[in-house]
Protein backbone atom coordinates (compact mmCIF):
# COMPACT_ATOMS: atom_id res chain seq x y z
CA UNK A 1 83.94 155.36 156.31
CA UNK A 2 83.84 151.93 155.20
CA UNK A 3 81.73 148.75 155.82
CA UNK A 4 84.09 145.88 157.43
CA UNK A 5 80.84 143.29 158.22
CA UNK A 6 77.57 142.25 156.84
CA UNK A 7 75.95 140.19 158.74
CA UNK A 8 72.63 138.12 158.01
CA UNK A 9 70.49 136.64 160.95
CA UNK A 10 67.83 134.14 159.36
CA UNK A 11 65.15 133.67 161.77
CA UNK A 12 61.66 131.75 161.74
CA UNK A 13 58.58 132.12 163.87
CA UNK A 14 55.92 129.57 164.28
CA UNK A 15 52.76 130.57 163.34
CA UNK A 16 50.06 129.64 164.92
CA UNK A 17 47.22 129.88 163.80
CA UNK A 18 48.60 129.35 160.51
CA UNK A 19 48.37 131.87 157.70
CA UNK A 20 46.46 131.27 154.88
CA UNK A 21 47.77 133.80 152.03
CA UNK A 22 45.33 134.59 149.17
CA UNK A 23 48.04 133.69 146.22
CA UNK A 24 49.51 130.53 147.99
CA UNK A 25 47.09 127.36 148.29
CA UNK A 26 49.46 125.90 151.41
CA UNK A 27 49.06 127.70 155.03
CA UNK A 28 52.20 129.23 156.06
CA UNK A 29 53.11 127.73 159.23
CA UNK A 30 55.85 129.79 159.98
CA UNK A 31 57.08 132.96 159.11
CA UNK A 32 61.04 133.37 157.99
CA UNK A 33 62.83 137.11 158.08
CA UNK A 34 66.35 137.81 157.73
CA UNK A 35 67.81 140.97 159.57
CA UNK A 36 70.55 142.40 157.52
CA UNK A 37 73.17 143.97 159.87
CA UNK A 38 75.98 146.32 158.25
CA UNK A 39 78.88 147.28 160.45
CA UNK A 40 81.17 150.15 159.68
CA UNK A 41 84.48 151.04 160.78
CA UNK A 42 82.99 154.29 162.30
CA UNK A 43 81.37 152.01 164.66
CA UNK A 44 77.58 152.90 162.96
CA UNK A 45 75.48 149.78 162.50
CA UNK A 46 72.45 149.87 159.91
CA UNK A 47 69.56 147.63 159.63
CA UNK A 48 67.45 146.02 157.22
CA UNK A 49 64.95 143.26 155.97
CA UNK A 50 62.22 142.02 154.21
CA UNK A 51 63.38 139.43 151.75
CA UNK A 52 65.39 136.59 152.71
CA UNK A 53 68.50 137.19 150.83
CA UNK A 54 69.14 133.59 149.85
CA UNK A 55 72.43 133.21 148.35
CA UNK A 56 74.14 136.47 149.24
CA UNK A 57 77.05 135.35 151.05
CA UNK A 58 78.82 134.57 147.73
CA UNK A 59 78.46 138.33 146.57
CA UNK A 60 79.11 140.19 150.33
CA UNK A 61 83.07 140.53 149.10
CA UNK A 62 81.32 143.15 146.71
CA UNK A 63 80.86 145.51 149.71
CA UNK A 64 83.15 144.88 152.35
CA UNK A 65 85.59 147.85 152.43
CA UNK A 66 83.12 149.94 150.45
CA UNK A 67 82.01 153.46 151.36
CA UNK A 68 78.45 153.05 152.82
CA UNK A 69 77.43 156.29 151.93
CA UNK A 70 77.97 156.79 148.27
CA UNK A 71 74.41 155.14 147.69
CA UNK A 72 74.73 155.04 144.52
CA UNK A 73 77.52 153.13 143.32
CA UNK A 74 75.90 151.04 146.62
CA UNK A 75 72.60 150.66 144.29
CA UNK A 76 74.68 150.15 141.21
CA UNK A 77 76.43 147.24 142.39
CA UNK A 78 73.19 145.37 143.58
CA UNK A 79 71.65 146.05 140.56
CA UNK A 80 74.32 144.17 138.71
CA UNK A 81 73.67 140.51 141.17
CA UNK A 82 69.98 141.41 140.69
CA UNK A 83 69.69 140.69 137.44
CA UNK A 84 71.65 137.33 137.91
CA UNK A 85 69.81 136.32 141.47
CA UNK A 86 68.15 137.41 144.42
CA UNK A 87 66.59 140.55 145.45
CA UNK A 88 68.72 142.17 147.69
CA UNK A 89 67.40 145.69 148.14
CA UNK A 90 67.11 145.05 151.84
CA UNK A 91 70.89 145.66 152.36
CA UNK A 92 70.56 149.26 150.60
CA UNK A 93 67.78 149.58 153.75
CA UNK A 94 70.36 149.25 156.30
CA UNK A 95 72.83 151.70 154.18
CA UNK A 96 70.54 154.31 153.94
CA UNK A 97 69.75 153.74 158.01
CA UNK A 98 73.99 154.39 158.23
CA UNK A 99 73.47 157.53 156.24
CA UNK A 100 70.60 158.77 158.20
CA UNK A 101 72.62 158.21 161.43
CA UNK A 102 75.56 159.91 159.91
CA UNK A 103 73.28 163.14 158.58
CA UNK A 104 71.60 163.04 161.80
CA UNK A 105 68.02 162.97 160.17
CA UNK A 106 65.30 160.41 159.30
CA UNK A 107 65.58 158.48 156.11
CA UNK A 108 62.28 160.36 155.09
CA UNK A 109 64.26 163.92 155.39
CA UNK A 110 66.92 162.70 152.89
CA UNK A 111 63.99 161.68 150.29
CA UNK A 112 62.68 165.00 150.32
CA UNK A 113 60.81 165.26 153.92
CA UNK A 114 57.31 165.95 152.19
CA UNK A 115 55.77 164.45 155.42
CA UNK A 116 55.86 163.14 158.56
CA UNK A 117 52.66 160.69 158.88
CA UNK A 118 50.86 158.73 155.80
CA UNK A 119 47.14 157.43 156.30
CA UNK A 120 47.55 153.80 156.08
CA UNK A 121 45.52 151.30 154.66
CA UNK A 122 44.13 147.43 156.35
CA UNK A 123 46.02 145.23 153.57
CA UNK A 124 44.01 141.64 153.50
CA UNK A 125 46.27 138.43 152.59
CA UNK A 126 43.48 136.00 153.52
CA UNK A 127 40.29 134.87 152.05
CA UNK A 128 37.53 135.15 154.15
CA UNK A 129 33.63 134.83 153.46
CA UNK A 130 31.55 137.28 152.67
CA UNK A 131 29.91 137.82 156.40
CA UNK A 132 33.73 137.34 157.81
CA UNK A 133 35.47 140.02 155.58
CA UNK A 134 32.55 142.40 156.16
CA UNK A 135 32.77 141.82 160.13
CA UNK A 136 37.08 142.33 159.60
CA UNK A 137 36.57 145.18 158.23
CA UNK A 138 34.11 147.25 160.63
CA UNK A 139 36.61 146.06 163.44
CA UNK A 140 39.47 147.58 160.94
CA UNK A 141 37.24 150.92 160.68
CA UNK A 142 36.59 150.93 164.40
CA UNK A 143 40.36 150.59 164.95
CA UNK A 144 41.45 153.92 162.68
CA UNK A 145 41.43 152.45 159.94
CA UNK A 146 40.43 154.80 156.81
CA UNK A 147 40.94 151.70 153.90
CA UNK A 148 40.95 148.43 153.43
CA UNK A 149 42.54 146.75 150.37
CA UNK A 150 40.73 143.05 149.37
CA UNK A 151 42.49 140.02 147.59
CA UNK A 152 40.04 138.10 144.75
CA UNK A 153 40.91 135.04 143.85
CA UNK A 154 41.34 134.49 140.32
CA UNK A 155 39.71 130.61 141.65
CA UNK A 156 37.22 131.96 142.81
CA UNK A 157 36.02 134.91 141.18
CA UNK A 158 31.97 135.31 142.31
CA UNK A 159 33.29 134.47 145.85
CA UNK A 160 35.42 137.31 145.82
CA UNK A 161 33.30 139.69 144.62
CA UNK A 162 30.54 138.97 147.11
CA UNK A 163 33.03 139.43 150.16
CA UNK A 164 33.96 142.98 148.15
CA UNK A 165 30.22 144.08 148.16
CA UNK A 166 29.51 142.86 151.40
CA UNK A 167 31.97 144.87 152.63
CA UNK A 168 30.66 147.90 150.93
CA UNK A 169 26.96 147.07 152.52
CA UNK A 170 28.63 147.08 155.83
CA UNK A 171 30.62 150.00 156.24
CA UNK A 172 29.08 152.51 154.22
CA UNK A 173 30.97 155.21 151.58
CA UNK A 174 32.89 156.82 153.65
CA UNK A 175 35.73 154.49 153.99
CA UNK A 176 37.79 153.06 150.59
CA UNK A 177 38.18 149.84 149.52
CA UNK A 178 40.77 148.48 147.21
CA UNK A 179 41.10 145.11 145.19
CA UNK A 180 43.83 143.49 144.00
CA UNK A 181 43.82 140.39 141.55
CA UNK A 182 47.46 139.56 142.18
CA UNK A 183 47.72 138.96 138.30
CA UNK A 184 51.12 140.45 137.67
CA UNK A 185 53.38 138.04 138.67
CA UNK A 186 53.35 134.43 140.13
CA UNK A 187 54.24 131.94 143.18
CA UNK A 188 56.56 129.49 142.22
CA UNK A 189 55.24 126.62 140.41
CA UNK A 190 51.79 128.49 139.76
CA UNK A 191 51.04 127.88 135.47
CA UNK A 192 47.65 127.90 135.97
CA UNK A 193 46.24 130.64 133.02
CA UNK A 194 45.37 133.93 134.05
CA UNK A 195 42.34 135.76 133.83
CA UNK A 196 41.27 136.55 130.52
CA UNK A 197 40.70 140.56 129.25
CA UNK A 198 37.18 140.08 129.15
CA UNK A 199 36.42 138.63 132.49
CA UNK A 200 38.60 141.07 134.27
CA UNK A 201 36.95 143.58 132.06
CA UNK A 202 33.65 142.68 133.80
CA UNK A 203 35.30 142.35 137.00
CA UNK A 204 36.39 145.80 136.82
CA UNK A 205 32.47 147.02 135.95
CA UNK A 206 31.14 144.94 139.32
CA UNK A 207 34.08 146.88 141.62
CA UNK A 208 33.47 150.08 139.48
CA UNK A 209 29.88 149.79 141.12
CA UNK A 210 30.92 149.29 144.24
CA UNK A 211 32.87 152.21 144.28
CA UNK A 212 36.33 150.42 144.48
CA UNK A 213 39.19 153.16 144.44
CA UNK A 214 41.56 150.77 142.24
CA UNK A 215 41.96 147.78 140.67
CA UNK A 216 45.27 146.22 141.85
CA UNK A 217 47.54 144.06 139.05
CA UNK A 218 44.51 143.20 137.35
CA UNK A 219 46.16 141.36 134.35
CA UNK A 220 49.60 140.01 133.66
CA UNK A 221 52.90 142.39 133.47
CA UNK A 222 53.49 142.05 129.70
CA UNK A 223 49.50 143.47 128.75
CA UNK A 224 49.81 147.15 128.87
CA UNK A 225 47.26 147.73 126.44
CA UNK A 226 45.03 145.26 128.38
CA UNK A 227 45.82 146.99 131.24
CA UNK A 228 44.67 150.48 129.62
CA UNK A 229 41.58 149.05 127.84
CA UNK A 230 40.03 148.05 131.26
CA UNK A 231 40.59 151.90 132.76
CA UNK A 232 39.41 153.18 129.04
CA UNK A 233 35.94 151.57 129.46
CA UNK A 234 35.16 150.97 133.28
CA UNK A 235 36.76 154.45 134.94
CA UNK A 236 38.66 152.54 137.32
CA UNK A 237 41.75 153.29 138.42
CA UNK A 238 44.73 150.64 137.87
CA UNK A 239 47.95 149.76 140.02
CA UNK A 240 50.27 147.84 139.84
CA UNK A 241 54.12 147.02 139.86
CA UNK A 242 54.62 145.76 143.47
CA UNK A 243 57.44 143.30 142.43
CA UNK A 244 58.75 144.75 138.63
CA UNK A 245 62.53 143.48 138.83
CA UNK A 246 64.50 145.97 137.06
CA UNK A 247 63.94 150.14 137.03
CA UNK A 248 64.24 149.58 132.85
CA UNK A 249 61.17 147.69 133.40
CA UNK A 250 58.99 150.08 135.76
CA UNK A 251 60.33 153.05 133.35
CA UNK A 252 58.59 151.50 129.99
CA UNK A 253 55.23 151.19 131.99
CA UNK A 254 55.32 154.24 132.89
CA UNK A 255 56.30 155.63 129.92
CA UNK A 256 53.62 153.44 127.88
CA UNK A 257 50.71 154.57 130.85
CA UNK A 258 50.15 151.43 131.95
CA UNK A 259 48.44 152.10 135.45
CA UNK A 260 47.47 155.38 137.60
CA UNK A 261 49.40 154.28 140.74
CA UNK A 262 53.03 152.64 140.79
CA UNK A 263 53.42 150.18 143.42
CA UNK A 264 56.99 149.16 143.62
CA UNK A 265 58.05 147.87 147.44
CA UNK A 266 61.22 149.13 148.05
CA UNK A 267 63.09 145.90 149.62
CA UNK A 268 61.24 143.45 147.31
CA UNK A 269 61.54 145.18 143.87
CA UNK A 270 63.93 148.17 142.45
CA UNK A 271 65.15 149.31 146.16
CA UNK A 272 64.53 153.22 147.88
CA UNK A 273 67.14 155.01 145.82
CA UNK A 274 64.89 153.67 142.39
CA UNK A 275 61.71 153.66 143.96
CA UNK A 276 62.11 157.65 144.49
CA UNK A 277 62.80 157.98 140.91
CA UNK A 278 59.47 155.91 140.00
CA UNK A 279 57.94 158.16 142.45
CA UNK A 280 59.00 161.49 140.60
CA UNK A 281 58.27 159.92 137.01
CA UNK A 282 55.33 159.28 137.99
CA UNK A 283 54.28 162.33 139.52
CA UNK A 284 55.08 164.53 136.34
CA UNK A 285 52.57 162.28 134.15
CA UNK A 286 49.89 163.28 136.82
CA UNK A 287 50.11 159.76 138.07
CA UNK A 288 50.33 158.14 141.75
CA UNK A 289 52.96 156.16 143.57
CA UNK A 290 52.07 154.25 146.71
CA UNK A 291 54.83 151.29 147.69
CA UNK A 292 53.86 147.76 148.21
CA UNK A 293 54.96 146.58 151.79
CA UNK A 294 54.21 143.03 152.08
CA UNK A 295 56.88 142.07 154.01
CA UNK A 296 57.71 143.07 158.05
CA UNK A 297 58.00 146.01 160.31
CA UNK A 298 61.81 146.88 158.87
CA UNK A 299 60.56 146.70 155.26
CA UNK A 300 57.07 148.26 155.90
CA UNK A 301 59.63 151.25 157.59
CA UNK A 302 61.84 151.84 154.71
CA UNK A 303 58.83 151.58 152.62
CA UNK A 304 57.28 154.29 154.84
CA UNK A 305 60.45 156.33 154.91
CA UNK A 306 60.75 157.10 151.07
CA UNK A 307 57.01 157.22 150.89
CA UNK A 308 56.61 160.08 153.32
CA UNK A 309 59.73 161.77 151.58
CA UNK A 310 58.18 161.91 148.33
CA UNK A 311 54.13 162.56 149.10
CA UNK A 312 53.08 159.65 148.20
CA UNK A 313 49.92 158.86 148.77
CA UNK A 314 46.81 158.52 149.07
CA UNK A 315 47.43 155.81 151.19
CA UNK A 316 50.15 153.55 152.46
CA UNK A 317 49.84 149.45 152.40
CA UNK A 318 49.64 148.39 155.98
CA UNK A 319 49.64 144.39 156.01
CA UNK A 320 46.75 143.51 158.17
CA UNK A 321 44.13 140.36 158.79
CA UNK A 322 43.68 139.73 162.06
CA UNK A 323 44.05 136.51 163.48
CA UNK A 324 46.47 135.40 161.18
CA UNK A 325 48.43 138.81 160.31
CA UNK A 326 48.72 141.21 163.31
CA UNK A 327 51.80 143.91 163.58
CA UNK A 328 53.01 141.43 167.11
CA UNK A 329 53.42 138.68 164.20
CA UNK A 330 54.60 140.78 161.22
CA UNK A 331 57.71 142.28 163.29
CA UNK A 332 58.20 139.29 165.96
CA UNK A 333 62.09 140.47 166.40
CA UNK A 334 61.53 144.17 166.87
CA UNK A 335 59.28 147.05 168.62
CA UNK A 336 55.99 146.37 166.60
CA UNK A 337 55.10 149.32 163.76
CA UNK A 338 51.29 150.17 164.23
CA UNK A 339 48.85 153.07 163.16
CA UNK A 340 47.56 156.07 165.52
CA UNK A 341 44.43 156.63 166.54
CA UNK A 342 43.60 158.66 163.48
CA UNK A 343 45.03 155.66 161.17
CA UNK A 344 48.26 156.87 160.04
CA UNK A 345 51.75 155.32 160.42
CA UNK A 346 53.76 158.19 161.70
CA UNK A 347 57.44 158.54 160.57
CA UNK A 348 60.32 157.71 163.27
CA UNK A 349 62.22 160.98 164.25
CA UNK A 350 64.85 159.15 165.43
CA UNK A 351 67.93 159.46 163.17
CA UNK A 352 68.31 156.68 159.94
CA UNK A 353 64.96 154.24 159.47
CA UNK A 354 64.27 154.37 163.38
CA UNK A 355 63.64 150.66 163.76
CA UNK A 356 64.44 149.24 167.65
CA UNK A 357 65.11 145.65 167.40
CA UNK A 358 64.50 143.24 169.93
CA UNK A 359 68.00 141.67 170.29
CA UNK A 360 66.73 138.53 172.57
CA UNK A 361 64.02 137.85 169.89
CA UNK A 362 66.45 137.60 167.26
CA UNK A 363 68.57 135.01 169.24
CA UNK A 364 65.50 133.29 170.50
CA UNK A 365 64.11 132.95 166.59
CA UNK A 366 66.84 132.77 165.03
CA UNK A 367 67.41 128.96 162.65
């Protein structure tokens, strides 16, 4: 088998209202996604997305005539334009969709088939009051929801922390709440300073009260030991990793014990094929691995898909802040991934990622 197209489908939908995301001072007004399309000569078509692979055209020659299914010389080869460009981990998503289609079996199967549903959890992008994130996340609980994951500004610290306790006060201990500092890596153009040790130290105390379950990228990528000093003397857990570039990278923090749960996304940092590997490192140190999956309903699935192959857990990131970021926005060009009524995202058992785009939306959004 060999691939003979990749295609690439940028599209844009308006948003309205806007979005306002915690680490970005400007409103999104729109929302871009590019649907990655791979065509084989066996007449099987995969899909993928969740980054906008800007400035792959000049590297698709790489691929074209290729075998689709050795996945790892597939994953070799993006790993070599990675580390001079773009993240393009959403075309190994559509391969391994080919090779599920060709096996017959969901994507989760081939990753080990551990399970077939994940509890998710609400993921928050925008910053709300205190009163406003309390209220968001009773209707969260009320909708299945077991979790609920919190952005703190690092502008804004007290504010933060009030909306995190609030929270607490409002829907009682039997339902987990997460925070994440989003201090590992930047927005372009962001040099303001990051926190310092000792105010995320105290940070960490506050949430440690308010029994947060983890700390999310509490300080920058390079401070491992700071990392470690704030579990050492607060108890709470740390994660982190959502967006670590290379697998050399996400190796040496494991290897140095940086955090208790691994967060690579799996079309935004090292790709599925790595991400399992992070998954099974981690898991013989007695540490977790739970993906990132900030992106839309195709990344969120291949996210799922090696998640559920590999037990990982205890949760699942489910991006979710109603008005502003519902699963009818998030995956505008294709059947809408959502929770059951017990609040987990259950795995397609349809063969390859099981995604069913919505062909019109695509040509209606597409730029």
């Amino acid at each position: 088998m060999k691939i003979t197209a990749i295609r690439l489908t940028r599209m844009t939908l308006p948003l309205d209202p806007p979005f306002s995301a915690a680490w970005d001072p400007n409103p999104r007004r729109d929302f871009p996604a590019t649907l990655v399309t791979v065509e084989t000569d066996a007449g099987i078509v995969g899909v993928g997305s969740g980054d906008t692979m800007d400035g792959f055209e000049a590297y698709e020659h790489l691929f074209l005539g290729t075998d689709p299914l050795q996945i790892l010389n597939q994953v070799r080869r993006i790993e070599t334009i990675n580390f001079h460009g773009g993240r393009y981990w959403p075309l190994e998503a559509a391969l391994w969709d080919i090779v599920g289609q060709v096996a017959d079996l969901p994507v989760s199967v081939l990753f080990g088939g551990a399970r077939d549903r994940l509890p998710a959890y609400a993921s928050c992008g925008e910053l709300k009051a205190p009163e406003a994130r309390a209220q968001s996340a009773l209707a969260a609980k009320a909708r299945g929801f077991r979790a609920m994951k919190i952005r703190v500004s690092r502008d804004d610290v007290a504010g933060g922390i009030a909306a995190v306790r609030a929270t607490r006060e409002a829907v009682g201990d039997d339902f987990e709440l997460m925070v994440d500092l989003n201090q590992m890596w930047r927005m372009s153009g962001d040099i303001e300073p990051a926190l310092s040790l000792a105010r995320v130290q105290k940070i960490a105390e506050e949430l440690q009260e308010l029994n947060v379950l983890w700390l999310e990228e509490p300080l920058p990528q390079a401070d491992v030991v700071g990392a470690r000093r704030v579990r050492a003397q607060t108890g709470i857990q740390i994660a982190g990793g959502e967006m670590v570039r290379s697998m050399a990278e996400l190796a040496g923090l494991i290897e140095a014990d940086a955090y208790d749960i691994y967060q690579p996304d799996v079309v935004l940092a090292v790709g599925m094929y790595r991400a399992r590997q992070v998954a099974e490192s981690a898991n013989l140190r007695h540490r977790l691995f739970t993906p990132h999956t900030w992106s839309n309903g195709l990344g969120l699935l291949a996210n799922l898909h090696v998640a559920a192959g590999v037990d990982a857990g205890p949760y699942l990131e489910f991006p979710y802040d109603p008005p502003g970021w519902t699963p009818e926005r998030r995956d505008f060009f294709m059947r809408p991934i959502d929770i059951d009524d017990t609040g987990c995202l259950v795995v397609p058992s349809t063969p390859g990622l099981g995604a069913t785009i919505d062909w019109d939306a695509v040509k209606r959004f597409s730029v």
